[in-house]
N, C-alpha and C. Protein backbone atom coordinates (compact mmCIF):
# COMPACT_ATOMS: atom_id res chain seq x y z
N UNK A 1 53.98 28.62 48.94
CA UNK A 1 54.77 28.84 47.73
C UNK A 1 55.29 30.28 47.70
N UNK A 2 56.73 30.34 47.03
CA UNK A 2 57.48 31.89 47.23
C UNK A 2 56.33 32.65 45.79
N UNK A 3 56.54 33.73 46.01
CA UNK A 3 56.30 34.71 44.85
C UNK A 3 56.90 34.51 43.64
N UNK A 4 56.65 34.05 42.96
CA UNK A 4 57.44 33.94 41.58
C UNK A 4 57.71 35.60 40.64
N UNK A 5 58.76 35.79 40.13
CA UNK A 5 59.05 37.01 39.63
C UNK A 5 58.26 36.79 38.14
N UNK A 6 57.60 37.68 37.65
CA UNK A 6 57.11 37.67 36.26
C UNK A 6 58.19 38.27 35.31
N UNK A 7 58.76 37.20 34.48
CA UNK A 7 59.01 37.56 33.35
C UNK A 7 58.65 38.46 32.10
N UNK A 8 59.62 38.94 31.29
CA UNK A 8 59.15 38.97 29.62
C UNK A 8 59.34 37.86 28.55
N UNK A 9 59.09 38.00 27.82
CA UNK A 9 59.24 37.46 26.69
C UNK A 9 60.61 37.05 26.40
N UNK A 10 61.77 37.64 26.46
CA UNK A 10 62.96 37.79 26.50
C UNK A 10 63.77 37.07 27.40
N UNK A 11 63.09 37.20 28.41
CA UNK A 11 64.14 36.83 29.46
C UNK A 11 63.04 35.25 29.90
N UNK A 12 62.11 35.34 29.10
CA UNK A 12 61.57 33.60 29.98
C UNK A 12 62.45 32.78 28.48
N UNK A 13 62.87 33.01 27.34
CA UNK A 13 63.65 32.41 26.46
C UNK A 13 64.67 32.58 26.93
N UNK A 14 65.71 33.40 27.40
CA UNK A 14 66.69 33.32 27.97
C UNK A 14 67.10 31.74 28.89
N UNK A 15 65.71 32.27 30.20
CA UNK A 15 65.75 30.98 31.19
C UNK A 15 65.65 29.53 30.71
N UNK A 16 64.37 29.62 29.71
CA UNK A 16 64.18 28.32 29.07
C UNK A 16 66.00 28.05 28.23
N UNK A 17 66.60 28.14 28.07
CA UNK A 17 67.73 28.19 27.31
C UNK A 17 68.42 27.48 27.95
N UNK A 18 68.65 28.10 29.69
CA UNK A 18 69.41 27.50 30.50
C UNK A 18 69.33 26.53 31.49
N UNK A 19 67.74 26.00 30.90
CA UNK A 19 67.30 24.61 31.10
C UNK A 19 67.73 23.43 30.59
N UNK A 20 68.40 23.59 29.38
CA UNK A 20 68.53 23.23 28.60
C UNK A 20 67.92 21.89 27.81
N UNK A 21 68.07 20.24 28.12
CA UNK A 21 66.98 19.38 27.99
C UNK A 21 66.01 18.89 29.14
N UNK A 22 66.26 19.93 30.38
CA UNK A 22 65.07 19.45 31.72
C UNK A 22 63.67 19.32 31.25
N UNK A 23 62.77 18.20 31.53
CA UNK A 23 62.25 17.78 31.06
C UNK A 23 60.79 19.08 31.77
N UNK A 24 60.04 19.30 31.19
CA UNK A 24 59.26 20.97 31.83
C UNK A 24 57.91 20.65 31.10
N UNK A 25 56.72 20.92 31.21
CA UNK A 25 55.61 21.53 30.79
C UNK A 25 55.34 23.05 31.15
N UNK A 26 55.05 22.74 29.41
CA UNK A 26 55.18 24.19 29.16
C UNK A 26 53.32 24.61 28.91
N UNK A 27 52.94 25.84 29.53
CA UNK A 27 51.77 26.34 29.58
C UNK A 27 51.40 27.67 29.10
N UNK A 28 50.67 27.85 28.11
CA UNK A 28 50.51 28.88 27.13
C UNK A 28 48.93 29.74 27.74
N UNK A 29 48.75 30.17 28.54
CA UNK A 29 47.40 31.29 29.12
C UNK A 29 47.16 32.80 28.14
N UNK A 30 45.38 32.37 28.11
CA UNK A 30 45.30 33.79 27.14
C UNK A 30 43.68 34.00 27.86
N UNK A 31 43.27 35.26 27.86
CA UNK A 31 42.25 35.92 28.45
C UNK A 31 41.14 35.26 27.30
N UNK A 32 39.94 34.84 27.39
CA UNK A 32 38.34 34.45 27.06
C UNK A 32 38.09 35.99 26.99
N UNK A 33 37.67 36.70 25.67
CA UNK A 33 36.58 37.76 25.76
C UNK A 33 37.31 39.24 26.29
N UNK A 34 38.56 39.16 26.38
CA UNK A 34 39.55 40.38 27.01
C UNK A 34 39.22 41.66 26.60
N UNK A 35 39.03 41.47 24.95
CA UNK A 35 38.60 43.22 24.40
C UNK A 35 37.25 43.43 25.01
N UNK A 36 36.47 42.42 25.21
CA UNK A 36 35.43 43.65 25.94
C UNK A 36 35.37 43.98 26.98
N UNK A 37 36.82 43.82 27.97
CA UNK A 37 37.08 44.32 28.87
C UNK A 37 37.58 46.09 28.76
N UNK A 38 38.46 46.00 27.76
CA UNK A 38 38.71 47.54 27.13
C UNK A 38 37.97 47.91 26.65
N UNK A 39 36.89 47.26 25.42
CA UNK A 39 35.62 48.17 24.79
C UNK A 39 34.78 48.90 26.00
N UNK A 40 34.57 48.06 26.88
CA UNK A 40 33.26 48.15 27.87
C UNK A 40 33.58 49.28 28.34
N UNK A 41 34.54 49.01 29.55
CA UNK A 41 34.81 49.92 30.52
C UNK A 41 36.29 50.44 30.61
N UNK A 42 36.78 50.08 29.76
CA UNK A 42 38.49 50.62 29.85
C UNK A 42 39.28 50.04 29.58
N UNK A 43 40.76 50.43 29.02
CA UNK A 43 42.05 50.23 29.44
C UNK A 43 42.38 50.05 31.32
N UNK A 44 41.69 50.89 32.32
CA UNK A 44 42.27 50.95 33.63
C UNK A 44 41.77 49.48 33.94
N UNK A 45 40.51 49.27 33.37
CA UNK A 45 39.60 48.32 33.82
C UNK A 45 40.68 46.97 33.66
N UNK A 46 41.14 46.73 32.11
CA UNK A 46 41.92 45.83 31.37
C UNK A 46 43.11 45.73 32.07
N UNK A 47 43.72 46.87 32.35
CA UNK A 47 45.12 46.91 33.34
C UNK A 47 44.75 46.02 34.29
N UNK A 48 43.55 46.27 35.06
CA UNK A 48 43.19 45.73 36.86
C UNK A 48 42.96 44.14 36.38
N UNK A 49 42.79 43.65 35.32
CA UNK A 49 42.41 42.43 35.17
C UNK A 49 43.98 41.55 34.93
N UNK A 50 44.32 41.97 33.98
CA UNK A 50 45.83 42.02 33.89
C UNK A 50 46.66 41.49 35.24
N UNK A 51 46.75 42.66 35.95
CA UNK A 51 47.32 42.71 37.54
C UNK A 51 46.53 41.20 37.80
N UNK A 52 45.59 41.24 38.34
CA UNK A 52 45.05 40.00 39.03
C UNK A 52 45.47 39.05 38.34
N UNK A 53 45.74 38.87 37.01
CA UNK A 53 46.06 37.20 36.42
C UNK A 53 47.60 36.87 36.54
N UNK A 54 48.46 38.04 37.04
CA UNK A 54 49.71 37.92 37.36
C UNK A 54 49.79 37.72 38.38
N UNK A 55 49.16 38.29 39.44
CA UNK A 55 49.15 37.79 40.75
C UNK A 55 48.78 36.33 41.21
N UNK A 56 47.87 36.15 40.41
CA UNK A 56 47.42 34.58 40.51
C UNK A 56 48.23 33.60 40.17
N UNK A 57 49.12 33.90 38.80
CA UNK A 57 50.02 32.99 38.48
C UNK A 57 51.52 33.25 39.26
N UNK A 58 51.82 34.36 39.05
CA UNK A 58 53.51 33.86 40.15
C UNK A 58 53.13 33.76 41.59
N UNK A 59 51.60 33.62 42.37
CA UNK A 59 51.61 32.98 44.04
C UNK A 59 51.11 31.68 43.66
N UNK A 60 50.47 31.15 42.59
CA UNK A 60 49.82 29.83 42.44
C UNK A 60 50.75 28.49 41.99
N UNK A 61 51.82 28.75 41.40
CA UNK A 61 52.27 28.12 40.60
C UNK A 61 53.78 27.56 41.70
N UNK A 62 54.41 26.28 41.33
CA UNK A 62 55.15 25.86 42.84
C UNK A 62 56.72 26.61 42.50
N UNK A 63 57.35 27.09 43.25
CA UNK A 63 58.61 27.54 43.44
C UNK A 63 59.52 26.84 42.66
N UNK A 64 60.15 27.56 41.30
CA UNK A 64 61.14 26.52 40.50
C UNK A 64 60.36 26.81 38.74
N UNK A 65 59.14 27.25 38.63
CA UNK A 65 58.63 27.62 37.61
C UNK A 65 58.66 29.05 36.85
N UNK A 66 58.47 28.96 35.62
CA UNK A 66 58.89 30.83 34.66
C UNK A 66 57.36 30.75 34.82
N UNK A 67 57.23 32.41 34.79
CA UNK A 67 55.86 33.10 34.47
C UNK A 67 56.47 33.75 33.93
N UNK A 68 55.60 34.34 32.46
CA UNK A 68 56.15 35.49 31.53
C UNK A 68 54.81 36.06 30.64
N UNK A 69 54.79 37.39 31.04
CA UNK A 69 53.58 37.94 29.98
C UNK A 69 54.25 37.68 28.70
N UNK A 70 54.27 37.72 27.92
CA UNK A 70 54.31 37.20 26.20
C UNK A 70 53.58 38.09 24.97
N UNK A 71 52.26 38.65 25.70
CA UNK A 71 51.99 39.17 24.50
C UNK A 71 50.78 40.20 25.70
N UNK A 72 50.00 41.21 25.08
CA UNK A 72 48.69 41.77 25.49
C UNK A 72 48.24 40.96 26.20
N UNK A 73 47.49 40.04 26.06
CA UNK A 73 46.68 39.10 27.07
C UNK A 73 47.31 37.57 27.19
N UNK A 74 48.54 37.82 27.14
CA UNK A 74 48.65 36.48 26.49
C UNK A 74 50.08 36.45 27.39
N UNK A 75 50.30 35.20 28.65
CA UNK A 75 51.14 34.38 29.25
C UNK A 75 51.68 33.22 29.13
N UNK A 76 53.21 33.21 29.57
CA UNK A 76 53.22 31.48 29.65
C UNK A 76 53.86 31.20 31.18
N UNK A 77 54.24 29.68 31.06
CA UNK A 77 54.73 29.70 32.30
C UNK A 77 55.38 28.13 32.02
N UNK A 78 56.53 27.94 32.45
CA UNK A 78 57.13 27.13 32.31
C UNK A 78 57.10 26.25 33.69
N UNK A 79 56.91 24.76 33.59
CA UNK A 79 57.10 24.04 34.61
C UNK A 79 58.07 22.64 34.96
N UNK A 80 59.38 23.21 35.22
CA UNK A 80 60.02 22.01 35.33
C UNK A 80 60.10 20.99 36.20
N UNK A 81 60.61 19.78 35.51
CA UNK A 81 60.47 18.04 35.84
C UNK A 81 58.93 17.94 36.39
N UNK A 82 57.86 18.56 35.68
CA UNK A 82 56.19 18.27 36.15
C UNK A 82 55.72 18.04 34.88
N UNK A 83 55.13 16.60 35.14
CA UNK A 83 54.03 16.09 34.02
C UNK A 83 52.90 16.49 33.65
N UNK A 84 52.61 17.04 32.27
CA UNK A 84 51.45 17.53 32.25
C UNK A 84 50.40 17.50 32.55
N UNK A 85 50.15 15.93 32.72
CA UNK A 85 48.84 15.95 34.05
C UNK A 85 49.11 16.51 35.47
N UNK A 86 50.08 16.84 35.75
CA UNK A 86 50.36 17.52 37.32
C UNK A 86 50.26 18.93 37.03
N UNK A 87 50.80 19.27 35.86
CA UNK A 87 50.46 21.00 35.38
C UNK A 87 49.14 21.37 34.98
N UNK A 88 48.44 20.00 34.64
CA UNK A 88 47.07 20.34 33.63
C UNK A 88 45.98 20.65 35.27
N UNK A 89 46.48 19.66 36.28
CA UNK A 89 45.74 20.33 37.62
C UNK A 89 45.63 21.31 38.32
N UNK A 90 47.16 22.02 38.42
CA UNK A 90 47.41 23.13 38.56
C UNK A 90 46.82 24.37 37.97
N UNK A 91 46.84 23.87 36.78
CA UNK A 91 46.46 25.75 35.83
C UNK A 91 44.96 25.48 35.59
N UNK A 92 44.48 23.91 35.85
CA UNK A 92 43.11 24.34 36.34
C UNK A 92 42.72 24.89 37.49
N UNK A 93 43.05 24.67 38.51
CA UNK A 93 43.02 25.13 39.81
C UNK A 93 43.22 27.05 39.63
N UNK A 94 44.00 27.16 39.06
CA UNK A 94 44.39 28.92 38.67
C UNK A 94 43.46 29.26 38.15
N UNK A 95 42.12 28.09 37.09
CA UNK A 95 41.58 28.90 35.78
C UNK A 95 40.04 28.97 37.04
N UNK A 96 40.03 27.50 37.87
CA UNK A 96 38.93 28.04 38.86
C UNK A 96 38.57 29.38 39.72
N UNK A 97 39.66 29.20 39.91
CA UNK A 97 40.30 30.67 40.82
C UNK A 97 39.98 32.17 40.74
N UNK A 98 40.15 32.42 39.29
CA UNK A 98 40.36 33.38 38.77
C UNK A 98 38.47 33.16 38.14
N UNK A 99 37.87 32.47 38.21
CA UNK A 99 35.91 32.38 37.90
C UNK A 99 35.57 32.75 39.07
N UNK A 100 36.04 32.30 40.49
CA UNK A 100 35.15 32.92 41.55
C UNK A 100 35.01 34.80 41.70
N UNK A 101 33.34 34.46 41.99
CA UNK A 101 33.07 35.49 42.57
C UNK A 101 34.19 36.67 42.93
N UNK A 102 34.04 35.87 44.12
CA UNK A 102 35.26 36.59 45.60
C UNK A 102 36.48 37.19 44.81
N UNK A 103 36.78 36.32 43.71
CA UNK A 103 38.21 37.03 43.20
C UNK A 103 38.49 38.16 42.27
N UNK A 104 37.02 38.54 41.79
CA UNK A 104 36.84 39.25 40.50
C UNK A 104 36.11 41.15 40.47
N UNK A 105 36.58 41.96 39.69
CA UNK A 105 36.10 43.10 39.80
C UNK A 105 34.17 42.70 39.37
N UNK A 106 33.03 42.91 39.96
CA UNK A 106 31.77 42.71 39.93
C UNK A 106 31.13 43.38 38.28
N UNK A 107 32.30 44.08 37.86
CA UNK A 107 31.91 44.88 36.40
C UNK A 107 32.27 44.28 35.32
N UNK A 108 33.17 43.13 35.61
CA UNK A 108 34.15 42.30 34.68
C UNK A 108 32.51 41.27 33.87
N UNK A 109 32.78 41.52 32.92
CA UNK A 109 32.14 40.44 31.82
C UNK A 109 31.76 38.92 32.59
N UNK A 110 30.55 38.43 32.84
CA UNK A 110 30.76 37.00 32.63
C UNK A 110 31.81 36.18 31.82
N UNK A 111 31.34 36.46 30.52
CA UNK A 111 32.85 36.04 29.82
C UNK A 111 34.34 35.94 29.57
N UNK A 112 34.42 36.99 30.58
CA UNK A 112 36.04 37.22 30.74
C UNK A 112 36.58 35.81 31.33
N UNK A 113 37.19 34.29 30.84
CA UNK A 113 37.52 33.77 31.47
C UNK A 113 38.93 33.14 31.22
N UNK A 114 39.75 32.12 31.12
CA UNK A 114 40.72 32.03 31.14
C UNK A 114 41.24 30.86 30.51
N UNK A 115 41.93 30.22 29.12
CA UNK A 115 42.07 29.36 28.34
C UNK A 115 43.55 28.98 28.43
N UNK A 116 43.67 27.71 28.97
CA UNK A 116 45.12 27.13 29.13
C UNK A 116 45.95 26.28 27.91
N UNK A 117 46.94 25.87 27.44
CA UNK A 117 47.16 24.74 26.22
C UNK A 117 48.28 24.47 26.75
N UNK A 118 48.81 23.27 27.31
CA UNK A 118 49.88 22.48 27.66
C UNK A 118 50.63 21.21 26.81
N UNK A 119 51.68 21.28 26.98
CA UNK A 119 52.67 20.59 26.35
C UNK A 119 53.70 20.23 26.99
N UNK A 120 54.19 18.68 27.03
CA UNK A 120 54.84 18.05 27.91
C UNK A 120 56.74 18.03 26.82
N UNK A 121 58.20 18.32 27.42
CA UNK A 121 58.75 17.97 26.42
C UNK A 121 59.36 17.05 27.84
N UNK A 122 59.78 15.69 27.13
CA UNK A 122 59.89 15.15 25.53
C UNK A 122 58.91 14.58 24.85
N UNK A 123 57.69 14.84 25.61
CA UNK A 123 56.77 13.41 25.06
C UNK A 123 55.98 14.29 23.88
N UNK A 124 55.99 15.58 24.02
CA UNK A 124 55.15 16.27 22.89
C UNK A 124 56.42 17.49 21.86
N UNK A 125 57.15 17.59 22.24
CA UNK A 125 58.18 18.04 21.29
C UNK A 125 59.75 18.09 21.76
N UNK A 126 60.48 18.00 20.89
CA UNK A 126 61.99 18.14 22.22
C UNK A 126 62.72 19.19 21.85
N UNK A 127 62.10 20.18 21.14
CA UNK A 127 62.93 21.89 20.71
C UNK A 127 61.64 22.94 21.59
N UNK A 128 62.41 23.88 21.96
CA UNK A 128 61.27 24.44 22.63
C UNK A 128 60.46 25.61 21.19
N UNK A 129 61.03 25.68 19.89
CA UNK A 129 59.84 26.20 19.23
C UNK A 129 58.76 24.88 18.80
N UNK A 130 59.43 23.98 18.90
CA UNK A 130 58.17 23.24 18.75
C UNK A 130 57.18 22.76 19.71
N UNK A 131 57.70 22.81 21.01
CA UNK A 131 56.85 22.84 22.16
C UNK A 131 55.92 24.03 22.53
N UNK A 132 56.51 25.23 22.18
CA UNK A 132 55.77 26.46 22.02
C UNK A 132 54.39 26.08 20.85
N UNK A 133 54.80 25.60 20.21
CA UNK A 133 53.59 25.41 18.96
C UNK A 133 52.66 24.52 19.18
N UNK A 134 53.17 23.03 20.28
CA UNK A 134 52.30 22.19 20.07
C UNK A 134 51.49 22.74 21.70
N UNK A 135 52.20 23.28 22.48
CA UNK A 135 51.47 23.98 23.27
C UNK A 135 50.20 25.22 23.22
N UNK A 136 50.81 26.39 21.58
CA UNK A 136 49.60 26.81 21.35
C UNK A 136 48.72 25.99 20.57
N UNK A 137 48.96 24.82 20.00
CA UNK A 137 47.99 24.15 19.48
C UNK A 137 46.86 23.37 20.96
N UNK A 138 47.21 23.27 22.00
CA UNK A 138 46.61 22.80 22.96
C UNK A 138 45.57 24.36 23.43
N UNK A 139 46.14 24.97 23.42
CA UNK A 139 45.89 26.32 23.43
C UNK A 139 44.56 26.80 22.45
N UNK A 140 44.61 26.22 21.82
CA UNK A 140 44.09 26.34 20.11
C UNK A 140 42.56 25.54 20.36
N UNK A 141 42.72 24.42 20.96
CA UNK A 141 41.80 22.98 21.18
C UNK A 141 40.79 23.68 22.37
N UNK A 142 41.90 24.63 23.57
CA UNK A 142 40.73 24.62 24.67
C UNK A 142 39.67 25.86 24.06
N UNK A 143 39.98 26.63 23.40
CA UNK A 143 39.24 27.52 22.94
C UNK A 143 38.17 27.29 21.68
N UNK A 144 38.34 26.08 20.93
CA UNK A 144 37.88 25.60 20.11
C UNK A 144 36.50 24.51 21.35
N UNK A 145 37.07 24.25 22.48
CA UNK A 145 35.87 23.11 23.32
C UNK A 145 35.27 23.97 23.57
N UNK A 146 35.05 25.45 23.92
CA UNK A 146 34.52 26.21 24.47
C UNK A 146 34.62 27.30 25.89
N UNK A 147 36.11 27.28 25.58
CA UNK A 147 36.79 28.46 26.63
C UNK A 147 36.89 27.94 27.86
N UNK A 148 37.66 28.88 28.87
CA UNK A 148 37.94 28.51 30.65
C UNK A 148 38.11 27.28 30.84
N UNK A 149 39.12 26.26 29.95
CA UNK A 149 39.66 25.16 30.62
C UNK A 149 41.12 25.34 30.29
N UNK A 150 41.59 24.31 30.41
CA UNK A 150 43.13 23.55 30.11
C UNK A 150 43.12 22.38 29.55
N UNK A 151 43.71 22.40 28.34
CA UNK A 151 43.58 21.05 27.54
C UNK A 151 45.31 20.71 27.04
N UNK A 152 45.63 19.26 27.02
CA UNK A 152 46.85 19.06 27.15
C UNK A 152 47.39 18.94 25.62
N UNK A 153 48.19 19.11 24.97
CA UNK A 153 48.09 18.62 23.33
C UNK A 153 47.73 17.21 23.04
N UNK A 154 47.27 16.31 22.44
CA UNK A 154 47.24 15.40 21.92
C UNK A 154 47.15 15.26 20.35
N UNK A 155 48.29 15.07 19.84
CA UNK A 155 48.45 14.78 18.11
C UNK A 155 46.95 14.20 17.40
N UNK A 156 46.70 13.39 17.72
CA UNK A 156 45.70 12.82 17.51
C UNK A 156 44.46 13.37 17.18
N UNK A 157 44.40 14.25 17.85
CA UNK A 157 43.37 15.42 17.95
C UNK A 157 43.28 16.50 16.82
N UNK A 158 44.64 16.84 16.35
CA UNK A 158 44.87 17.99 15.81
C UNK A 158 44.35 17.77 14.10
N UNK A 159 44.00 18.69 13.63
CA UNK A 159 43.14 18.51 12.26
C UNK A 159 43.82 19.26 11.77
N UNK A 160 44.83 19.30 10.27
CA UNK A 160 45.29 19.95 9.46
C UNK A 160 44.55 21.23 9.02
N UNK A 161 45.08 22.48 9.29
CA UNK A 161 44.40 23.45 8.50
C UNK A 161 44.15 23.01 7.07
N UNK A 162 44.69 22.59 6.37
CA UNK A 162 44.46 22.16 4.66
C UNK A 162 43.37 21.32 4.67
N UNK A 163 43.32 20.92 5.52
CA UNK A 163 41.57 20.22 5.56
C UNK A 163 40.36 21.19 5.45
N UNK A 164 40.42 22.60 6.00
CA UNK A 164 39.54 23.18 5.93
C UNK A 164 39.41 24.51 5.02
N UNK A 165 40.72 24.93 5.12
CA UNK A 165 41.22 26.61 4.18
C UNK A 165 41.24 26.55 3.04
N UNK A 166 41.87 26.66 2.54
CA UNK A 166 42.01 26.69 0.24
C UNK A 166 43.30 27.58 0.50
N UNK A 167 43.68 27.19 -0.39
CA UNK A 167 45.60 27.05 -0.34
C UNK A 167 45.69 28.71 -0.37
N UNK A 168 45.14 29.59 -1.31
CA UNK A 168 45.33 30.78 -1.07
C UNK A 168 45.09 31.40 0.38
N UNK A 169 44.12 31.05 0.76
CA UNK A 169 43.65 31.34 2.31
C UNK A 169 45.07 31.06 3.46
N UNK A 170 45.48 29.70 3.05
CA UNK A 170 46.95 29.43 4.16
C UNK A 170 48.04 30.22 3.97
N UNK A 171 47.39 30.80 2.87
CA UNK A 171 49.22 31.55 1.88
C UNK A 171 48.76 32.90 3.04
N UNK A 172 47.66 33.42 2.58
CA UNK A 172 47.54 34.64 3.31
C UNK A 172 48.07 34.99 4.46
N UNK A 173 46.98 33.77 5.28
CA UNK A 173 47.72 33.68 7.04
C UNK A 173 49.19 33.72 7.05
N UNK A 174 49.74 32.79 6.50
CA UNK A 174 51.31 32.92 6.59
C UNK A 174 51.84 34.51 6.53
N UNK A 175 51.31 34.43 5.54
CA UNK A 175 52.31 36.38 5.35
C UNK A 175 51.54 37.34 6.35
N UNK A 176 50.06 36.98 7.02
CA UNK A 176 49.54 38.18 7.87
C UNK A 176 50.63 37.65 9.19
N UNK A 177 50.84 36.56 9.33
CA UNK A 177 51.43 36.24 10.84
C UNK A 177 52.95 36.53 10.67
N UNK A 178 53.36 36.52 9.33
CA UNK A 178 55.07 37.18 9.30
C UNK A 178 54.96 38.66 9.54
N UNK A 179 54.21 39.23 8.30
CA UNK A 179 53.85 40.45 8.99
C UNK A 179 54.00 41.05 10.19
N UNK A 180 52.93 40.45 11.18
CA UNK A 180 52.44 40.66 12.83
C UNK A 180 53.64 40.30 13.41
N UNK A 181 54.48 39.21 13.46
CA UNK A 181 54.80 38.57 14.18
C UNK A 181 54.28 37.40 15.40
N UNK A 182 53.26 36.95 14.71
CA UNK A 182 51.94 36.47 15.55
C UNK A 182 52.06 35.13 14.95
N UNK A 183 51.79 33.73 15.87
CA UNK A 183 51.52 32.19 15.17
C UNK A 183 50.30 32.69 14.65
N UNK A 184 50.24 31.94 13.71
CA UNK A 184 48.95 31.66 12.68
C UNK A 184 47.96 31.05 13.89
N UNK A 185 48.15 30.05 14.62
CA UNK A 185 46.96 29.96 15.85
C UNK A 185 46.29 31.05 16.58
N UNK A 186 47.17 32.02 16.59
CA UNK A 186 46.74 33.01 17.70
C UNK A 186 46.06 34.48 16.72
N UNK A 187 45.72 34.14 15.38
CA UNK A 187 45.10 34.73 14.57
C UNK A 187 44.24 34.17 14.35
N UNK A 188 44.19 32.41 14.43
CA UNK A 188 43.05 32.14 13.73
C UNK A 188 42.35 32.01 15.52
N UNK A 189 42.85 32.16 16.31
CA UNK A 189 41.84 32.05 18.01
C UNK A 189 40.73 33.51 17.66
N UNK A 190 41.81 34.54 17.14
CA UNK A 190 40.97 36.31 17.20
C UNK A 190 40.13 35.84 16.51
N UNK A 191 40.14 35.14 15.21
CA UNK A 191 39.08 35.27 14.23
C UNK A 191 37.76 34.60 14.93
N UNK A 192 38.21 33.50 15.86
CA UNK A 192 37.10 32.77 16.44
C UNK A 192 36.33 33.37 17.35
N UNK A 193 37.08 34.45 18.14
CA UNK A 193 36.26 35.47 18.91
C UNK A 193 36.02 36.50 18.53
N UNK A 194 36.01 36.80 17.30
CA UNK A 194 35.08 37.60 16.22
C UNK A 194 34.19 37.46 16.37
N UNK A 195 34.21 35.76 15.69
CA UNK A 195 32.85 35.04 14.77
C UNK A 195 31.42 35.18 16.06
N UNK A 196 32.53 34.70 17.41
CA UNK A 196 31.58 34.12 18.59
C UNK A 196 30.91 35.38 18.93
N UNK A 197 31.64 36.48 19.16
CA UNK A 197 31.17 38.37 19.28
C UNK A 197 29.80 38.30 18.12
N UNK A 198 30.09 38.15 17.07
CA UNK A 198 29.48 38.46 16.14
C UNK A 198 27.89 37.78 16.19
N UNK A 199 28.38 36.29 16.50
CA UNK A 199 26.92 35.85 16.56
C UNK A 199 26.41 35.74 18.22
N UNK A 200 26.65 36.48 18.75
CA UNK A 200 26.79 36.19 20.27
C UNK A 200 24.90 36.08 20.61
N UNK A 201 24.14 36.69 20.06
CA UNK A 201 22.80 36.60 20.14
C UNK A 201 22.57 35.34 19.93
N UNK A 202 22.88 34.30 18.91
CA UNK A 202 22.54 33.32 18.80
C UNK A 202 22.94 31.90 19.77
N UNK A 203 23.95 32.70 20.15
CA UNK A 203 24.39 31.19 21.52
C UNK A 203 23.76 31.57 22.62
């Protein structure tokens, strides 16, 4: 497989644009446990981890696909005319990859590992902000099973926040994530690796 060029943010919306309805799975990657890669031992440390998950994704991924950092720890990667079960093998194969031994700085956290959320369009949305969403909602699910997999969206699955928040609570999120510029998923993922930091003695 060629080297894939890593995108931004900018320019992987651009590309996705000029896809226009090609049918793609789309894959949303975010670091397991990343700040205590910077608390621990550094920013240089966090950079070197960084580097390696880019390297892994534009040589792993097949010739014809976007890689794009997106946020701090946070990638996507676009895969066109591939079914999400053909992508969901793939970015497991990347999330194995990136657990071995052999591949990893020896100072890096056990926990540092790697959480995938995939979304097929047309079968899971046919606008790409809504494929972006139902993708971080897949995104949302693998971190909710318990980190370092890839989980594909399934509707079925998904549980209304109003099932669990109180209406002031949803109002909040809304305005902290307009604020940020951040999905409300990817606030309520931090809060979950708070909670998990927080009680980490007890698991």
């Amino acid at each position: 497989m060629n080297l894939l060029p890593l995108l931004d943010r900018a320019e992987l919306d651009a590309a996705l644009e000029k896809l226009g309805d090609t049918p793609l799975t789309l894959a949303l990657i975010d670091l397991d446990q990343f700040k205590n890669v910077n608390d621990i031992l550094g920013h240089a440390a966090g950079d070197n981890v960084l580097r390696t998950v880019e390297r892994l994704l534009t040589r792993s991924l097949p010739t014809g696909s976007l890689v794009a950092r997106i946020g701090g720890d946070e990638y996507a990667a676009a895969l066109p005319d591939t079914p999400a079960e053909t992508a969901l093998i793939l970015l497991s194969e990347v999330i194995r990859h990136f657990q071995q031994p052999e591949n990893r700085d020896p100072a890096w956290p056990a926990s540092l590992s790697m959480s995938v959320g995939l979304a097929y369009r047309p079968a899971h949305a046919q606008t790409l902000p809504d494929l972006m969403r139902a993708a971080d909602a897949a995104l949302y699910r693998a971190k909710v099973e318990g980190r370092g997999r890839a989980c594909i969206y399934v509707e079925s699955r998904m549980v209304l926040k109003s099932n669990y928040y109180p209406k002031a609570s949803l109002e909040r999120l809304s305005k902290l994530s307009a604020a940020l510029g951040r999905t409300e998923a990817s606030l309520l993922r931090e809060a979950l690796e708070d909670v998990s930091e927080k009680y980490r003695a007890e698991l």
